[in-house]
Protein backbone atom coordinates (compact mmCIF):
# COMPACT_ATOMS: atom_id res chain seq x y z
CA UNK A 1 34.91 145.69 96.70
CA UNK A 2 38.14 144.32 98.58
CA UNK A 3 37.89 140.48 99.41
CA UNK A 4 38.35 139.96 102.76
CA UNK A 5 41.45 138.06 103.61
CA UNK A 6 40.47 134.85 104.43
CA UNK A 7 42.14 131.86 107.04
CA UNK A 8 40.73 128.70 108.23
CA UNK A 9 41.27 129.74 111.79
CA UNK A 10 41.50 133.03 113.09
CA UNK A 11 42.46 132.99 117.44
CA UNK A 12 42.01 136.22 118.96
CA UNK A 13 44.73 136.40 121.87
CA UNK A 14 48.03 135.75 121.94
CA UNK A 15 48.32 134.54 125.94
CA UNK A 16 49.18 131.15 126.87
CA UNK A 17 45.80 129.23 125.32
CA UNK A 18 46.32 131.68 122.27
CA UNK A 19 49.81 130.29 121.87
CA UNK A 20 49.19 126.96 122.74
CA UNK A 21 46.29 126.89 120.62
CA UNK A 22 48.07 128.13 117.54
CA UNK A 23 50.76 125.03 118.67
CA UNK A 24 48.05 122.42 118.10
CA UNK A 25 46.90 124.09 114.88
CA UNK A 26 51.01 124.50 113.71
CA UNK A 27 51.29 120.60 114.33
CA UNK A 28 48.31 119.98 112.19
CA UNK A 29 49.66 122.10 109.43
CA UNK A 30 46.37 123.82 110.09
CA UNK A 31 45.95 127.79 107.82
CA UNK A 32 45.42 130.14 111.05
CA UNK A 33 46.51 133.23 112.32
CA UNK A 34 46.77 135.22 116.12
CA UNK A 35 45.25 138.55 116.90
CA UNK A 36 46.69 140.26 119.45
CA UNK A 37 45.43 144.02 120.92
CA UNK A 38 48.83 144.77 122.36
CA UNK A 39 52.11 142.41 122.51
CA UNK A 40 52.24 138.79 122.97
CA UNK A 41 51.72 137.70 127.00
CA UNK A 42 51.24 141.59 127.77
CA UNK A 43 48.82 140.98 130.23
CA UNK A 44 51.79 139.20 132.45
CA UNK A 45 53.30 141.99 132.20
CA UNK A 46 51.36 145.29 132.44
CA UNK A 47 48.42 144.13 134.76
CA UNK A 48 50.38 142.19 137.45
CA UNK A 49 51.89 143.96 140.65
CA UNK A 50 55.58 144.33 141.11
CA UNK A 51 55.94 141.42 143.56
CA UNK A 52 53.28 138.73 142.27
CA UNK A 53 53.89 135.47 141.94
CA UNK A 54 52.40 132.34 140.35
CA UNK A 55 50.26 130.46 143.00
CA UNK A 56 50.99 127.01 141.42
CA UNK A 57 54.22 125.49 141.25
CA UNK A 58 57.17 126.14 138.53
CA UNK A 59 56.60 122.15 137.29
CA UNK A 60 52.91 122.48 136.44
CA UNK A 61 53.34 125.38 134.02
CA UNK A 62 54.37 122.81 130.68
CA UNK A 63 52.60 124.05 127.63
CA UNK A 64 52.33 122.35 124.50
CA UNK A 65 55.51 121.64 123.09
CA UNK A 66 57.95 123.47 126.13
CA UNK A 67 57.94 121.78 129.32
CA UNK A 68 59.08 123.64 131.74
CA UNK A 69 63.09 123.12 132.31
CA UNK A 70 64.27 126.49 134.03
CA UNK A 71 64.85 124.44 137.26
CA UNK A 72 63.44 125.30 140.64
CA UNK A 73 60.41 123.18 139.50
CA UNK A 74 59.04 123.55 143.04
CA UNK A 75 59.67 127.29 143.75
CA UNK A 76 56.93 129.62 142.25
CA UNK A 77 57.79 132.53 139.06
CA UNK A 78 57.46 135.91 139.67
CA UNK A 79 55.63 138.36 137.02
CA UNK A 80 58.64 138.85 134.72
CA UNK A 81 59.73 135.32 134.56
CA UNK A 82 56.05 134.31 133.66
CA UNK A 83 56.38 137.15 131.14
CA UNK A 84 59.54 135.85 129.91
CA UNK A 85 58.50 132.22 129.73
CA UNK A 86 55.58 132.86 127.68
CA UNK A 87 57.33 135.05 124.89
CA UNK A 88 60.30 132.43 124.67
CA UNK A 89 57.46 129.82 124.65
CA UNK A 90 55.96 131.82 121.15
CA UNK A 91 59.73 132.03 119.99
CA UNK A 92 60.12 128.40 119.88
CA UNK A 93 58.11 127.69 117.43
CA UNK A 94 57.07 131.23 115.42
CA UNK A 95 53.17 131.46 115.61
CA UNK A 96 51.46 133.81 113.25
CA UNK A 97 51.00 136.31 115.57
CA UNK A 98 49.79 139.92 114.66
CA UNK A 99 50.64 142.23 117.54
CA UNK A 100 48.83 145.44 117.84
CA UNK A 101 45.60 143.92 115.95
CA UNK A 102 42.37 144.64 118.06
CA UNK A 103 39.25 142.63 117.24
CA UNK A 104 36.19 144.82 117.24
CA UNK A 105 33.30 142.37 115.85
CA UNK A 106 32.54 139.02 114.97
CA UNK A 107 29.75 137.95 112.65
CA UNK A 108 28.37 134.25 111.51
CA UNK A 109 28.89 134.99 107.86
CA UNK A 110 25.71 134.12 105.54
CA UNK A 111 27.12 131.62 103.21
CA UNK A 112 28.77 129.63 106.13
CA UNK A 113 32.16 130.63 109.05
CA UNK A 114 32.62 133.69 110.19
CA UNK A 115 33.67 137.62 109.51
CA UNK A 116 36.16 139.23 111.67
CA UNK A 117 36.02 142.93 112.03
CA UNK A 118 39.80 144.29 113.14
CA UNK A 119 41.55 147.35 113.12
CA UNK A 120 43.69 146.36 110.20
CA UNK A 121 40.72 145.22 107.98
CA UNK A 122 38.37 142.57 107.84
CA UNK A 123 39.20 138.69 107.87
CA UNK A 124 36.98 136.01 107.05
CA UNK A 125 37.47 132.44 108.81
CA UNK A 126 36.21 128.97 108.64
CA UNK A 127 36.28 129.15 112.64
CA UNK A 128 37.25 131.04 115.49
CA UNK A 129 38.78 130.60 118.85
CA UNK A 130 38.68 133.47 121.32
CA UNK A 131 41.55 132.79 123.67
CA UNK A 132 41.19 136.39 125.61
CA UNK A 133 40.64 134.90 129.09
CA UNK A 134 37.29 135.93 131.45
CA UNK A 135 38.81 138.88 133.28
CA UNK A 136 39.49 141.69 130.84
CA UNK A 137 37.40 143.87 132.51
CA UNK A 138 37.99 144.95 136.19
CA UNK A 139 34.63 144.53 138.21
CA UNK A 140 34.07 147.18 140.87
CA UNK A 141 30.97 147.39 143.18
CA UNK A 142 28.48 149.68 142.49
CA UNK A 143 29.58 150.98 146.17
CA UNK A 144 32.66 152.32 144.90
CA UNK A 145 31.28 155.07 143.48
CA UNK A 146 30.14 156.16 146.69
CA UNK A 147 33.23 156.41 148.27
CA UNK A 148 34.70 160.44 149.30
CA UNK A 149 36.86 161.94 146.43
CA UNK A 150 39.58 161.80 148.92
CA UNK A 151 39.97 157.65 149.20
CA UNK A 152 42.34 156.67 146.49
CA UNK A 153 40.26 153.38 144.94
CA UNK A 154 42.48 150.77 142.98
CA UNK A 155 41.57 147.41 141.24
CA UNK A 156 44.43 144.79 141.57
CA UNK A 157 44.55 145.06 137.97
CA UNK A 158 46.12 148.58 138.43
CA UNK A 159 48.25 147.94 141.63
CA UNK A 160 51.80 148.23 141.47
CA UNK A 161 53.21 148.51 145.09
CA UNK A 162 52.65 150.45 148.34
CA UNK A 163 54.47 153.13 146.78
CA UNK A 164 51.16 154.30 144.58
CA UNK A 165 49.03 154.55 147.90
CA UNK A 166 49.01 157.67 150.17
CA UNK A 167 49.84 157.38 154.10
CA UNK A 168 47.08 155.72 156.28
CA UNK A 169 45.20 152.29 156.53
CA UNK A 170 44.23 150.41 153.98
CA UNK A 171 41.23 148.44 152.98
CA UNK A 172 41.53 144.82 150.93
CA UNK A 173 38.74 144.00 149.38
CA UNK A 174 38.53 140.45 148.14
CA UNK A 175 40.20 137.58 150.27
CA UNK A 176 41.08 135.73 146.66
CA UNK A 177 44.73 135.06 145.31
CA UNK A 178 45.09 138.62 144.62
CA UNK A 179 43.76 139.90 147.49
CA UNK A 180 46.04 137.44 149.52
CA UNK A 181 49.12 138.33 147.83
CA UNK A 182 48.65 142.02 148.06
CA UNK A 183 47.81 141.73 151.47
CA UNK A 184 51.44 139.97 151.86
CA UNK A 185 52.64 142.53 149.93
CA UNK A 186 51.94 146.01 151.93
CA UNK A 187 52.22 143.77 155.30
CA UNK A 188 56.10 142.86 154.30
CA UNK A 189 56.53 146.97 153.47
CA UNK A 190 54.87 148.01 157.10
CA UNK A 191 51.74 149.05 155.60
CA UNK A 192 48.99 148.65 157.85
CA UNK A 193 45.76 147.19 156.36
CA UNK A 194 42.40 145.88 157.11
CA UNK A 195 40.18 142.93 156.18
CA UNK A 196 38.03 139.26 156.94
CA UNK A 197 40.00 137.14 155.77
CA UNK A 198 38.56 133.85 154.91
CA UNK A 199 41.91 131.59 154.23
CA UNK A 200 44.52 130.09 155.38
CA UNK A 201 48.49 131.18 155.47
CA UNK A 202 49.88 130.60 151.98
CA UNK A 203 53.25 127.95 152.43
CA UNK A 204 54.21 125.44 150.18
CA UNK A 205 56.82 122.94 151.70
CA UNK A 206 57.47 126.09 153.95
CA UNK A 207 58.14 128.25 151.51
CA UNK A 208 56.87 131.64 152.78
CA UNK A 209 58.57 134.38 152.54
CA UNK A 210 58.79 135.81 156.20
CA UNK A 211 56.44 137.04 158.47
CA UNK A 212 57.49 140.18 159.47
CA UNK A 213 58.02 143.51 157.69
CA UNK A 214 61.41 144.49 156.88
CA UNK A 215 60.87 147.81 159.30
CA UNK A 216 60.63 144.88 162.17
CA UNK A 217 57.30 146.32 163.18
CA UNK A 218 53.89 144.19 163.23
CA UNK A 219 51.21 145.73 161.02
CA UNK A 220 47.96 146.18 162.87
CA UNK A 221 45.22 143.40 161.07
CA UNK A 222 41.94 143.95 162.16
């Protein structure tokens, strides 16, 4: 029978509180490694929409060991500079990361820790830290499944840009950060949309990008 391989810490997710996690434990000179599904900060990458952008200013996003020094600390990065900024932030000080690793079980081992089921073999650790986040999973009403065959249904998760969605109106579900920004989003490319809003115009020592689409017409809000 093939010992599992065993660590004193195993952290399953290699975003920023993986990362800065595996920091903490690096300082320590703490035995750990990082499990990672796809690549490290993916999620920055492949599930944002073309034009997002942080919500919280450039000079609050310091991690562990890498302040932020890109200047601009008041303007707000877009999806590939958060991207960027979180793989330069694993580069500076060489986690053990395993990309391509997926997790699939964790068990409280008899004799004490825990077992880690993967894809590349078992592991065995004293503890675990699952840094994967609370929104892997897109949640969609039961109500969408009710909708005609003909209404193109997307999660924010799998938005890109107006250019996925057909000609027509356009329904935002979700008056959140997300469903703010991608409201911004089609109403600076002339796509009309429709919604309640429940907030307030997003400006930050007037920085908002302008009010008007770049075709010069008003979209109709109702």
């Amino acid at each position: 029978m093939t010992l599992a391989e065993r660590h004193q810490v195993v952290v399953v997710g290699a975003g920023q509180a993986g990362l800065s996690m595996s920091w903490h434990l690096t300082q320590s000179g703490i035995d750990h490694v990082v499990l990672e599904r796809d690549s490290i900060g993916h999620d920055w990458r492949d599930r944002r929409w073309d034009n997002f952008t942080l919500v919280t200013p450039n000079w609050q996003c310091d991690l562990p060991g890498f302040p932020y020094d890109r200047g601009d600390p008041h303007g707000f990065m877009g999806r590939d500079e958060v991207h960027r900024f979180v793989v330069d932030y694993a580069e500076s000080f060489g986690p053990p990361v395993r990309e391509g690793v997926t997790v699939t079980g964790l068990h409280q081992a008899v004799k004490g820790g825990f077992d880690v089921d993967t894809s590349a073999g078992a592991l065995h650790a004293e503890q675990v830290v699952v840094a994967t986040g609370g929104y892997q999973k897109p949640k969609l009403p039961r109500l969408a499944d009710r909708l005609p065959r003909d209404v193109l249904g997307l999660h924010s998760a799998d938005y890109r840009g107006g250019h996925q969605l057909p000609e027509g109106a356009v329904l935002i579900v979700g008056s959140g950060q997300s469903g703010a920004q991608i409201a911004e989003d089609l109403h600076l490319q002339g796509t009309v949309w429709r919604g309640c809003p429940r907030w307030a115009p997003m400006t930050c020592r007037s920085r908002r990008r302008p009010a008007e689409s770049p075709s010069g017409r008003t979209p109709t809000i109702i």
